[in-house]
C-alpha atoms as a PDB file:
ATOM      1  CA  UNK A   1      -5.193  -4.678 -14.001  1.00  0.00           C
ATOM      2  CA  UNK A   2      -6.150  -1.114 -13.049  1.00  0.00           C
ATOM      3  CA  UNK A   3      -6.447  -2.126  -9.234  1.00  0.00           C
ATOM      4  CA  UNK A   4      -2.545  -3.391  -9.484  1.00  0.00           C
ATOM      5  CA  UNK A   5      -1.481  -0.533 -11.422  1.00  0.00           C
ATOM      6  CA  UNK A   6      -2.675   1.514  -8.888  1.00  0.00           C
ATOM      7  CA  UNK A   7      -0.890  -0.143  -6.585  1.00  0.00           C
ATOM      8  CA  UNK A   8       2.661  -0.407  -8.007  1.00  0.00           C
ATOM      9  CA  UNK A   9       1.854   3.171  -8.865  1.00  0.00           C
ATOM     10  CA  UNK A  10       1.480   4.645  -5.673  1.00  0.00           C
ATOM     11  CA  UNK A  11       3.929   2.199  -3.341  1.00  0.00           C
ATOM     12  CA  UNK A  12       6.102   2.561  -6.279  1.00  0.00           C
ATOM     13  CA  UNK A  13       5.736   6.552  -6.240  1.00  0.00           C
ATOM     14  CA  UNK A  14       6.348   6.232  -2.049  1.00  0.00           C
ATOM     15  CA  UNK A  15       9.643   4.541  -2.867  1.00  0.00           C
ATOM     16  CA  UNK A  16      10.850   6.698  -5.689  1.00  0.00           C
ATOM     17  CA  UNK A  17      10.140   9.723  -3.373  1.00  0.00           C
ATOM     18  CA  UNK A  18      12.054   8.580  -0.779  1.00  0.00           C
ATOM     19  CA  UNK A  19      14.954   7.713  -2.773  1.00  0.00           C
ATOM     20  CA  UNK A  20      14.397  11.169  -4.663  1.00  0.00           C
ATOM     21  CA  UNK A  21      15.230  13.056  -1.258  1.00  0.00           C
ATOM     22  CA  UNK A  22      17.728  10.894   0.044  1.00  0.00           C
ATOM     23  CA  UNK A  23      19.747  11.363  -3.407  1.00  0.00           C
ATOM     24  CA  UNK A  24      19.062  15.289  -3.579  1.00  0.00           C
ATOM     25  CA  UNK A  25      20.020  15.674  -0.014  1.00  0.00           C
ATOM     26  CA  UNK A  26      23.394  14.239  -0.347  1.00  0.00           C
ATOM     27  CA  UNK A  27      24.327  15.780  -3.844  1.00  0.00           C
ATOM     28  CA  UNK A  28      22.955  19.332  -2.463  1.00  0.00           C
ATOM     29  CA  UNK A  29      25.326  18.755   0.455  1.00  0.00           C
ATOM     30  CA  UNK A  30      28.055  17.782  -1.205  1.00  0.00           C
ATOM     31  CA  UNK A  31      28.103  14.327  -0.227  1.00  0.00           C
ATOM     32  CA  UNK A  32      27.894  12.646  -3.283  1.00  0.00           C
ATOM     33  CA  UNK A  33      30.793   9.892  -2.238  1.00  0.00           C
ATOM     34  CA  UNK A  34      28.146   8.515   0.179  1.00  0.00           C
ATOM     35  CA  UNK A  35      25.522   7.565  -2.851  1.00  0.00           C
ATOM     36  CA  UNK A  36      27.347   4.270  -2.957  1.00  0.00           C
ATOM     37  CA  UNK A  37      25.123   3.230   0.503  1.00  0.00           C
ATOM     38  CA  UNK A  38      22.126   4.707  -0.417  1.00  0.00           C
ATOM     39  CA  UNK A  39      21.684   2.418  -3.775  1.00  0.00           C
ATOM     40  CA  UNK A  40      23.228  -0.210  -2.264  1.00  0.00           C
ATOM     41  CA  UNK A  41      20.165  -0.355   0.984  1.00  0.00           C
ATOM     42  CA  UNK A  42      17.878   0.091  -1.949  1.00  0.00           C
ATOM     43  CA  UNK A  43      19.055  -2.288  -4.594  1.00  0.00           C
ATOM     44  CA  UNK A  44      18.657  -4.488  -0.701  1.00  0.00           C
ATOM     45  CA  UNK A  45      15.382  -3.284  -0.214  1.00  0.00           C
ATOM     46  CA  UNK A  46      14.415  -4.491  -4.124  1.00  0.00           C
ATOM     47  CA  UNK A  47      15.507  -7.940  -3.628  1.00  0.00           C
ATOM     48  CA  UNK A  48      13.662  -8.993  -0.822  1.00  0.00           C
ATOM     49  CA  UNK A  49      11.039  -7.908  -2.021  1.00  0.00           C
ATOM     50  CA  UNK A  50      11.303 -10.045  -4.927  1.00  0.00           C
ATOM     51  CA  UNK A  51      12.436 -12.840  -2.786  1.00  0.00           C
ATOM     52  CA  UNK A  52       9.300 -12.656  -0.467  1.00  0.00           C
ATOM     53  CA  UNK A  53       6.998 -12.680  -3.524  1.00  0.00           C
ATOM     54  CA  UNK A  54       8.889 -15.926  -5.084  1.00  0.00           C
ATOM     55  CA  UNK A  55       8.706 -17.432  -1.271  1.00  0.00           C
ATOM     56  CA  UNK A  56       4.525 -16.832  -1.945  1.00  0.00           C
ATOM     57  CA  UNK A  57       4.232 -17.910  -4.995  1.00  0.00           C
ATOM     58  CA  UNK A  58       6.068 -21.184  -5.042  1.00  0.00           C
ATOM     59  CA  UNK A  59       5.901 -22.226  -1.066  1.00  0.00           C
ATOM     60  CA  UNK A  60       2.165 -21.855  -1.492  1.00  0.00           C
ATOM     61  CA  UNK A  61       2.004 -24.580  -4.410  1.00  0.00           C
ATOM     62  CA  UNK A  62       3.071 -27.528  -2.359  1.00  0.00           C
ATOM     63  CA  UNK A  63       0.666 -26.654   0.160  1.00  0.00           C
ATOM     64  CA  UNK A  64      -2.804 -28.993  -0.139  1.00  0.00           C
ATOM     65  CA  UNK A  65      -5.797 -26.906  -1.047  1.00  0.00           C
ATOM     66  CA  UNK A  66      -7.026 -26.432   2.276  1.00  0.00           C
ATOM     67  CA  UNK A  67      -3.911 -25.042   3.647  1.00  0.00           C
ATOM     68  CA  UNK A  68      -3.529 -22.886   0.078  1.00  0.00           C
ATOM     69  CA  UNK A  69      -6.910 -21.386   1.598  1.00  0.00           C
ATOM     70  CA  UNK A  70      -5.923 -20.809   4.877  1.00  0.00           C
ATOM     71  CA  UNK A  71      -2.709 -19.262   4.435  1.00  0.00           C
ATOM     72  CA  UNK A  72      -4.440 -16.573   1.339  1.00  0.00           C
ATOM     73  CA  UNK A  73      -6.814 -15.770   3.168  1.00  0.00           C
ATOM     74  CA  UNK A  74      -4.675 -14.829   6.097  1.00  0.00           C
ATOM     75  CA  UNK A  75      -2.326 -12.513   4.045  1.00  0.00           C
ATOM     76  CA  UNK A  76      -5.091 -11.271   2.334  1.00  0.00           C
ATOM     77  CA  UNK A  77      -5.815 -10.145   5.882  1.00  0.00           C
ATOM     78  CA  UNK A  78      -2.713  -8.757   6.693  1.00  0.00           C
ATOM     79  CA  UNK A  79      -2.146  -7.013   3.581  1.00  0.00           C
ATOM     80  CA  UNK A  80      -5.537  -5.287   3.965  1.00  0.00           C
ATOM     81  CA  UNK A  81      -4.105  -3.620   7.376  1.00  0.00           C
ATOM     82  CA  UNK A  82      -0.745  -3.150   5.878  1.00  0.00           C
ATOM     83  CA  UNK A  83      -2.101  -1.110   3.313  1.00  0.00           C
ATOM     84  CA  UNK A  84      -4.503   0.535   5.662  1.00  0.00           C
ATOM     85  CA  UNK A  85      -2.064   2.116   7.722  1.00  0.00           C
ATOM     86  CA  UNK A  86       0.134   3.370   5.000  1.00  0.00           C
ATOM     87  CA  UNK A  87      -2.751   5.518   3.360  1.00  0.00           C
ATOM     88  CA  UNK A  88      -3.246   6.803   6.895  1.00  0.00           C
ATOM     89  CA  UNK A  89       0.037   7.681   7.645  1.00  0.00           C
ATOM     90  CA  UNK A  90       1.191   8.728   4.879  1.00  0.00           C
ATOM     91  CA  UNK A  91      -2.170  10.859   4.224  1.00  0.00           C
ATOM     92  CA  UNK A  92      -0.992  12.604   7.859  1.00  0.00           C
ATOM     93  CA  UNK A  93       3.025  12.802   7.105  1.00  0.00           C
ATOM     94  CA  UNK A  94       3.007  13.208   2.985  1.00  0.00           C
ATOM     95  CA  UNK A  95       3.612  17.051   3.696  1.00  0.00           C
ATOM     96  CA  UNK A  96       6.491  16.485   6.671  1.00  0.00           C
ATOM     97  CA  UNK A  97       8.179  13.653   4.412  1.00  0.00           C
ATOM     98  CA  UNK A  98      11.016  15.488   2.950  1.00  0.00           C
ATOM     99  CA  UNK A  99      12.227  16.648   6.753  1.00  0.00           C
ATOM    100  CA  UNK A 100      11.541  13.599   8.489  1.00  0.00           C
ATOM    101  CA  UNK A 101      13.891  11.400   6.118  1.00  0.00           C
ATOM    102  CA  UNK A 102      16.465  14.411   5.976  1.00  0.00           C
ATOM    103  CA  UNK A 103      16.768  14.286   9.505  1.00  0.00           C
ATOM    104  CA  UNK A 104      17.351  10.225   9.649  1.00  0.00           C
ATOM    105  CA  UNK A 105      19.637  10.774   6.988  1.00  0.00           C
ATOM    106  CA  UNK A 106      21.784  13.508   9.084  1.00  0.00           C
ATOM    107  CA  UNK A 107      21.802  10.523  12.077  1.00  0.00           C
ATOM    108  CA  UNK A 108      22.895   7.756   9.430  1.00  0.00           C
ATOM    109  CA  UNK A 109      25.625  10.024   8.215  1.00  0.00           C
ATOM    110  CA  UNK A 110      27.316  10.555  11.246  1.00  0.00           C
ATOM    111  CA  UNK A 111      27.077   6.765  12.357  1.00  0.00           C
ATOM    112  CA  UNK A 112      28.397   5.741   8.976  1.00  0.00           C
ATOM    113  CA  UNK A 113      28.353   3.740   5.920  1.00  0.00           C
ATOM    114  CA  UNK A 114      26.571   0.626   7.682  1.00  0.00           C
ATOM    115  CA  UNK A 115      23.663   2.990   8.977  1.00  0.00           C
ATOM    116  CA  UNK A 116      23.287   4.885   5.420  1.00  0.00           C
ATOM    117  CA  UNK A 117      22.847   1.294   4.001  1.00  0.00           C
ATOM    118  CA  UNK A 118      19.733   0.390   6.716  1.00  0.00           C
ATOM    119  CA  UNK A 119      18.316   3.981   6.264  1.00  0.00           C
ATOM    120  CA  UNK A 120      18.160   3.261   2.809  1.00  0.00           C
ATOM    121  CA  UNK A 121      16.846  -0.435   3.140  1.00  0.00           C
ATOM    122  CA  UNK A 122      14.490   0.507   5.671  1.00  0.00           C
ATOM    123  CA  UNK A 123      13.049   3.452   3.688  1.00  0.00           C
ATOM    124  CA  UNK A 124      12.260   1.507   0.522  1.00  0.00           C
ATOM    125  CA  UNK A 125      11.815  -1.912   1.951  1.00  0.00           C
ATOM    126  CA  UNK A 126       8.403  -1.784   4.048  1.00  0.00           C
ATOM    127  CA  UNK A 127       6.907  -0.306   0.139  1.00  0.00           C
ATOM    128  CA  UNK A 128       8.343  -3.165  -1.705  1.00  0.00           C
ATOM    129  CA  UNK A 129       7.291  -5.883   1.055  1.00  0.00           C
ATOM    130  CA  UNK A 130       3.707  -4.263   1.125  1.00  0.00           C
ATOM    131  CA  UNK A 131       3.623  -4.154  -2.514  1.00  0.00           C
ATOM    132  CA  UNK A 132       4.500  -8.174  -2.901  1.00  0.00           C
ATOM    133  CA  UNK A 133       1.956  -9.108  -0.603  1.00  0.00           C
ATOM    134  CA  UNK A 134      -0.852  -7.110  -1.638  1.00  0.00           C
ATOM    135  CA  UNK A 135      -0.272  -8.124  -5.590  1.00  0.00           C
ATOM    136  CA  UNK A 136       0.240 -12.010  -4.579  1.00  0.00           C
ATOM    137  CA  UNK A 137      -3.418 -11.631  -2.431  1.00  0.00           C
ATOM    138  CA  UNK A 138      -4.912  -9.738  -5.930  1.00  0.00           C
ATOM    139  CA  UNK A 139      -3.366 -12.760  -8.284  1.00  0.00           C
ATOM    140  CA  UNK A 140      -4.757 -15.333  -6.024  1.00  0.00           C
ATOM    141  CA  UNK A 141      -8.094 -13.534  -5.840  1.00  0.00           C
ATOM    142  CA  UNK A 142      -8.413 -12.882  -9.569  1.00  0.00           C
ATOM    143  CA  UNK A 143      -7.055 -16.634 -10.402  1.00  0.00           C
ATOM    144  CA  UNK A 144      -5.015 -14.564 -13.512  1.00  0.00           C
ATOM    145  CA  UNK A 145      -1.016 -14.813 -12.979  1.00  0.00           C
ATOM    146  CA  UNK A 146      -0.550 -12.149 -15.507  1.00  0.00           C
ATOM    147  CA  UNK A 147      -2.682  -9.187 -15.919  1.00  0.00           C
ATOM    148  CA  UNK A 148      -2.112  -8.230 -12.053  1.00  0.00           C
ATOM    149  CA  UNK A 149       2.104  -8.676 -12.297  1.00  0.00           C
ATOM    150  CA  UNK A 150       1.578  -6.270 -15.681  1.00  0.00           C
ATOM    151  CA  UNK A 151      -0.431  -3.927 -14.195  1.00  0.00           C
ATOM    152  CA  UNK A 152       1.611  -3.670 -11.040  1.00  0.00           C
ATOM    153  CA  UNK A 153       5.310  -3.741 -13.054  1.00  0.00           C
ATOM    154  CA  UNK A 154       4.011  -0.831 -15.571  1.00  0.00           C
ATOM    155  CA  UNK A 155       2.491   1.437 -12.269  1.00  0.00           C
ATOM    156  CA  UNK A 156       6.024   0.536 -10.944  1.00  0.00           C
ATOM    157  CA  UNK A 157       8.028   1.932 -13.994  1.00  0.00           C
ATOM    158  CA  UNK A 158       5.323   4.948 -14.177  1.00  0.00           C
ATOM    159  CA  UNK A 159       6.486   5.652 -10.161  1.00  0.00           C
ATOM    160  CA  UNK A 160      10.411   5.488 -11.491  1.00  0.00           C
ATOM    161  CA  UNK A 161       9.646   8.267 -13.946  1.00  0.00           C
ATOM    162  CA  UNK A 162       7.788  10.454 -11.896  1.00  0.00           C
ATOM    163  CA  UNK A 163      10.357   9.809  -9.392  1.00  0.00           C
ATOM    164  CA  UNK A 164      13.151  11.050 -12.043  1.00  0.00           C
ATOM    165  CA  UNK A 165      11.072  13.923 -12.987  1.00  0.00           C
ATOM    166  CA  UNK A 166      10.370  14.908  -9.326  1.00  0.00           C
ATOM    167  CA  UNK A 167      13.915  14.986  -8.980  1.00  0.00           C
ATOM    168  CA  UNK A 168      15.016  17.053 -11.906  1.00  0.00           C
ATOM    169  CA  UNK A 169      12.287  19.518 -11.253  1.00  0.00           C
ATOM    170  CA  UNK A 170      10.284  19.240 -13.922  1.00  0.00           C
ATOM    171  CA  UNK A 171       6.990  17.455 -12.121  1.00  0.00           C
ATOM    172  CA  UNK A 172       5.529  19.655  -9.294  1.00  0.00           C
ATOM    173  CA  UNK A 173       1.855  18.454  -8.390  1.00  0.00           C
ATOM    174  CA  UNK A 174      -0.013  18.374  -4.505  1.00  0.00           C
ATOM    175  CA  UNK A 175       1.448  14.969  -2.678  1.00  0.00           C
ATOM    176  CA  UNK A 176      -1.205  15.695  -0.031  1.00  0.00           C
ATOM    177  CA  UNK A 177      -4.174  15.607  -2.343  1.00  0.00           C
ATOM    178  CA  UNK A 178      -2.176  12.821  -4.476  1.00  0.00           C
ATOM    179  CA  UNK A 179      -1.798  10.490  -1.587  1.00  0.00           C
ATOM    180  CA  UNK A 180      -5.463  11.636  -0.217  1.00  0.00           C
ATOM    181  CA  UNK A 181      -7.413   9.993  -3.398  1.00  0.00           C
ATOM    182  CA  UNK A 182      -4.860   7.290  -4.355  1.00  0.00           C
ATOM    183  CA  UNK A 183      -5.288   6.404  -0.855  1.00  0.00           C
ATOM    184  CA  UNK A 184      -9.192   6.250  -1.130  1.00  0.00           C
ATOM    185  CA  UNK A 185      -8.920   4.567  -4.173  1.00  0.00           C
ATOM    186  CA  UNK A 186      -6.730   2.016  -2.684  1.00  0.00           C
ATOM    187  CA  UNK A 187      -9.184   1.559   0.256  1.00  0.00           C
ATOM    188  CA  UNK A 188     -11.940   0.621  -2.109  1.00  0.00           C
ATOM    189  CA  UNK A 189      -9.484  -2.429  -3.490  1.00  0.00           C
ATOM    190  CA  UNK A 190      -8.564  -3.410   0.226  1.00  0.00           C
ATOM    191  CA  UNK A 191     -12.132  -3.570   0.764  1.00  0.00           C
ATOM    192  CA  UNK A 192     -12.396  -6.201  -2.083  1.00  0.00           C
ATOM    193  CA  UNK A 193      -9.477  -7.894  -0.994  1.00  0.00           C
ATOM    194  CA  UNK A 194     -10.807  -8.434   2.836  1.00  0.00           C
ATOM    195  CA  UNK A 195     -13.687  -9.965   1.281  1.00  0.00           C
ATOM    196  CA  UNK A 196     -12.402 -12.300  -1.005  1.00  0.00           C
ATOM    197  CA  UNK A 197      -9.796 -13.060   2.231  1.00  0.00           C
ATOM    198  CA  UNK A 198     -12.693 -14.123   4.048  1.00  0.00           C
ATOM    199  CA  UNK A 199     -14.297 -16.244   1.439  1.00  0.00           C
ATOM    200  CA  UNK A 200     -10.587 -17.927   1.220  1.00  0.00           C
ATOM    201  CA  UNK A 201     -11.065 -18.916   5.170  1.00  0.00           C
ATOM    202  CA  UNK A 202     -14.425 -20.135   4.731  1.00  0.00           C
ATOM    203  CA  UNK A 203     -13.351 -21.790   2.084  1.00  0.00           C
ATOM    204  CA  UNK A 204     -11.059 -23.578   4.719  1.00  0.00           C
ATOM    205  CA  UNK A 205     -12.933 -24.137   6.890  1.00  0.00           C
ATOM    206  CA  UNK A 206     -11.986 -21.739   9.140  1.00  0.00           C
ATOM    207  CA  UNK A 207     -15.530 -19.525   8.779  1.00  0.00           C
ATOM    208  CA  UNK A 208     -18.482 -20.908   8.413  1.00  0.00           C
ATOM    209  CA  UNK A 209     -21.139 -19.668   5.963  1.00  0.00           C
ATOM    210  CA  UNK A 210     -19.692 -20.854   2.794  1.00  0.00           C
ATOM    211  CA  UNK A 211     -22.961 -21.590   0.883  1.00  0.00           C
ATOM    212  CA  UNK A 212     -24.987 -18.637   2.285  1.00  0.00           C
ATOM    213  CA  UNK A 213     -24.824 -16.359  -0.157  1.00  0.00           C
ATOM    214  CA  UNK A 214     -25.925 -12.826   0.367  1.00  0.00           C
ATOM    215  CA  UNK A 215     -27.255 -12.982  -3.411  1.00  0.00           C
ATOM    216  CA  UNK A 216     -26.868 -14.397  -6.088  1.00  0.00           C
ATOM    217  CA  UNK A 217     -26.240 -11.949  -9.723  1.00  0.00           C
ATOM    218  CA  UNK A 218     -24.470 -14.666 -11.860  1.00  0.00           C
ATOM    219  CA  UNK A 219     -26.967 -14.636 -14.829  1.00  0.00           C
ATOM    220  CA  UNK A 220     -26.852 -10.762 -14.797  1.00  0.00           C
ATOM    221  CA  UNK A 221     -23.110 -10.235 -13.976  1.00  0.00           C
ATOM    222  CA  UNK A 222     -21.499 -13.613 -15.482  1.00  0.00           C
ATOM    223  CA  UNK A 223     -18.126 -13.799 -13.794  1.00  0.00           C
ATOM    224  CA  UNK A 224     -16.870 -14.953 -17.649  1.00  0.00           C
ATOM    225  CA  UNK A 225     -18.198 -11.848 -19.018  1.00  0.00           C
ATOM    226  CA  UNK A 226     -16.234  -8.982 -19.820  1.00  0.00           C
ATOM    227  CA  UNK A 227     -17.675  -6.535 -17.439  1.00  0.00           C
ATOM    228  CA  UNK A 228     -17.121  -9.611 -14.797  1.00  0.00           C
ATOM    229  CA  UNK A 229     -13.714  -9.917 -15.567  1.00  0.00           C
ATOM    230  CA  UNK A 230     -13.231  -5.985 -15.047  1.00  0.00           C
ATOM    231  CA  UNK A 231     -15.112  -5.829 -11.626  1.00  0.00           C
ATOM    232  CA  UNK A 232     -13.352  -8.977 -10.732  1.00  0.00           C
ATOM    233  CA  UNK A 233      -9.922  -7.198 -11.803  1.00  0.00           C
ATOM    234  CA  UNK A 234     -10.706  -3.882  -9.873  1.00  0.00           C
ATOM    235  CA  UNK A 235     -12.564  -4.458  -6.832  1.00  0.00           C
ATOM    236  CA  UNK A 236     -12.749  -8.192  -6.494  1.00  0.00           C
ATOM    237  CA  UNK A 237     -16.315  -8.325  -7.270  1.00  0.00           C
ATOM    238  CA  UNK A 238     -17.653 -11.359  -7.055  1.00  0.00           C
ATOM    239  CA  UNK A 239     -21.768 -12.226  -7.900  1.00  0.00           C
ATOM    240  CA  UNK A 240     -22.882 -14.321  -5.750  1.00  0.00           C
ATOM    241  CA  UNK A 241     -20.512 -13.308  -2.286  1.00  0.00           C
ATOM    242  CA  UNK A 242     -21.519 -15.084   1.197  1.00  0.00           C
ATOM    243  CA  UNK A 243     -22.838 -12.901   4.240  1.00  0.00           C
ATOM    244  CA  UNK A 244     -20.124 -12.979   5.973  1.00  0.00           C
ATOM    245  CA  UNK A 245     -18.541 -10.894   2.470  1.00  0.00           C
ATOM    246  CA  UNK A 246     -20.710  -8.442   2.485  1.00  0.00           C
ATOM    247  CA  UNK A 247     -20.996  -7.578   6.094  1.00  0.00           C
ATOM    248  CA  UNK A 248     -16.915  -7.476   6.455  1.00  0.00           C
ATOM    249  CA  UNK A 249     -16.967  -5.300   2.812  1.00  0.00           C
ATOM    250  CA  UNK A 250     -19.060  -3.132   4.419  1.00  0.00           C
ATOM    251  CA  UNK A 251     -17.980  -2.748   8.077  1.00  0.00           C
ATOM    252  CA  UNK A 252     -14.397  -2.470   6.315  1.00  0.00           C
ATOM    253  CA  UNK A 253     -14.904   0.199   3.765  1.00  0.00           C
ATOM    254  CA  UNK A 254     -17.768   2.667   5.494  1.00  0.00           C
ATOM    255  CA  UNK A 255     -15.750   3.675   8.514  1.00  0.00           C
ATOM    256  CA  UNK A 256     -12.877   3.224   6.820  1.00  0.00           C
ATOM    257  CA  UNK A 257     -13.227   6.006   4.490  1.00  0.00           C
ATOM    258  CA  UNK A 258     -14.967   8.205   6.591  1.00  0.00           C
ATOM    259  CA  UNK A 259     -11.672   8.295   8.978  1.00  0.00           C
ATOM    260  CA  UNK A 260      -9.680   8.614   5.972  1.00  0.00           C
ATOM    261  CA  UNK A 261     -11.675  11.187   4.367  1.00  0.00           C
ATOM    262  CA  UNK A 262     -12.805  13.224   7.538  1.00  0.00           C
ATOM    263  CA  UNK A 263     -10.912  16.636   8.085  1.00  0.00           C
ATOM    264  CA  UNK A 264      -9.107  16.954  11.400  1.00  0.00           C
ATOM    265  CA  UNK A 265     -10.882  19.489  13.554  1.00  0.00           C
ATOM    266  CA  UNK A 266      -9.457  23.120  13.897  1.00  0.00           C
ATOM    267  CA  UNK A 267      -7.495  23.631  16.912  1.00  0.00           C
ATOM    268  CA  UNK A 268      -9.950  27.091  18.455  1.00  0.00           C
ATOM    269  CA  UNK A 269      -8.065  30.304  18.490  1.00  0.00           C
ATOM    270  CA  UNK A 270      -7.453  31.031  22.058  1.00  0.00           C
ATOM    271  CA  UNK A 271      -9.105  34.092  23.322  1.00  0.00           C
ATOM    272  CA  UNK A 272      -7.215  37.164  25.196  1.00  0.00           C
ATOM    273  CA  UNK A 273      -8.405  36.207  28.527  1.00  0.00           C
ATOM    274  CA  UNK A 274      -6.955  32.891  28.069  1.00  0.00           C
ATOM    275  CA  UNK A 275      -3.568  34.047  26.743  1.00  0.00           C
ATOM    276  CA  UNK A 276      -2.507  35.571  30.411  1.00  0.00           C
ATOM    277  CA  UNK A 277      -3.766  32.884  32.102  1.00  0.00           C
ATOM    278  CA  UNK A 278      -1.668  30.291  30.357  1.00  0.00           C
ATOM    279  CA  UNK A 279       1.272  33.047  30.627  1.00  0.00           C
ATOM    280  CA  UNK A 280       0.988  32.738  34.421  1.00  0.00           C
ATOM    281  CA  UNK A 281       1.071  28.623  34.536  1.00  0.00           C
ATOM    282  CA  UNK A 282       3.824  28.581  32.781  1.00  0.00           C
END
């Protein structure tokens, strides 16, 4: 449950941001008679996501099981890059967000209602698609219908309140750092979910290795168990995972963090005989 939480937390908190500024922007500029387009893009935004998670769930149950196999362990894929890319980029734009979206809000305004409407939609639905795909691969992987959709819905409402208290003021807290360990966090789930993607495919038929298993901790970790059912829920452990598991876990989720983690190097301070220099090409 924690793993979803996180996620409905943080996509969630993404969305509520972005509404946050679009909202404050217009009231602050007196353009409060345009708020009708905003909700109306994200209310659109909302809805298909909802409708692309129904599409999942119940176009995936009259699939046979091979094809049920296949097609999870494909998403799982693509959710795992999905979600990859948005800790990146918003790790490198969480302190240039409040500009950027003011300044596709000043173009939507002066193309009109219809463009406020896809700003809006835009803005909020690439979180909400992300966020349907991701939970459906984490239901599917834990086999549990429920605990993932609670822990996702309550990170959700937690993102509308901090959201609300963003905008009144009263919440003031680092983004950067926020987004920078959320983000790591989340890349320590994605790693899970790659892995259990790939046992879905060989499971398929579509990757061979099925039944060699890396190792083999069942009577130590039983997947029943509590502590099973916790490391299951979190990181998608599983106790006995194939090779092929391990090896994409780990070529995954070493570089991966490293990347994420690694500070961008420091531009050198130019030097006074290069200053005239660069005066004279110019």
């Amino acid at each position: 449950m924690f793993a979803n939480y996180l996620i409905g937390l943080r996509e969630g908190l993404e969305a509520s941001l972005v509404v946050c500024i679009l909202i404050a922007y217009l009231v602050k500029t007196g353009r409060k008679d345009r708020l009708g387009p905003v909700w109306t893009g994200v209310g659109a935004a909302v809805a298909l996501a909802m409708a692309f998670g129904a599409v999942l769930q119940f176009g995936s149950n009259q699939l046979s099981f091979e094809a049920q196999e296949a097609l999870g362990g494909s998403l799982s894929i693509i959710a795992v890059g999905l979600v990859t890319w948005m800790v990146f980029w918003m790790r490198r734009t969480a302190r240039h967000l409040k500009s950027e979206l003011q300044g596709k809000l000043d173009a939507a305004l002066a193309m009109g209602t219809g463009a406020l409407v896809v700003t809006a939609f835009l803005a909020v639905g690439r979180e909400g698609l992300e966020t349907s795909l991701f939970i459906w691969t984490a239901v599917q992987s834990t086999g549990d219908g429920w605990n993932p959709l609670v822990g996702a819905t309550l990170g959700l409402l937690t993102s509308v309140v901090l959201g609300w208290l963003f905008y009144r003021g009263a919440l003031k807290i680092n983004l950067a750092k926020f987004f920078t360990w959320t983000g790591g966090m989340l890349v320590v789930v994605a790693a899970g979910v790659l892995a259990y993607g790939v046992h879905d495919l060989q499971e398929a038929d579509w990757i061979p290795g099925l039944h060699a298993h890396a190792f083999d901790i069942s009577t130590t970790i039983p997947a029943d168990s509590w502590y099973g059912t916790l490391l299951k829920g979190v990181f998608n452990f599983q106790p006995d995972p194939t090779k092929a598991q391990v090896w994409v876990w780990a070529l995954y989720l070493v570089p991966t963090l490293y990347f994420f983690f690694r500070k961008p190097a420091a531009t050198p301070p130019k030097t006074a005989a290069q200053a005239p220099a660069e005066a004279k090409t110019v």
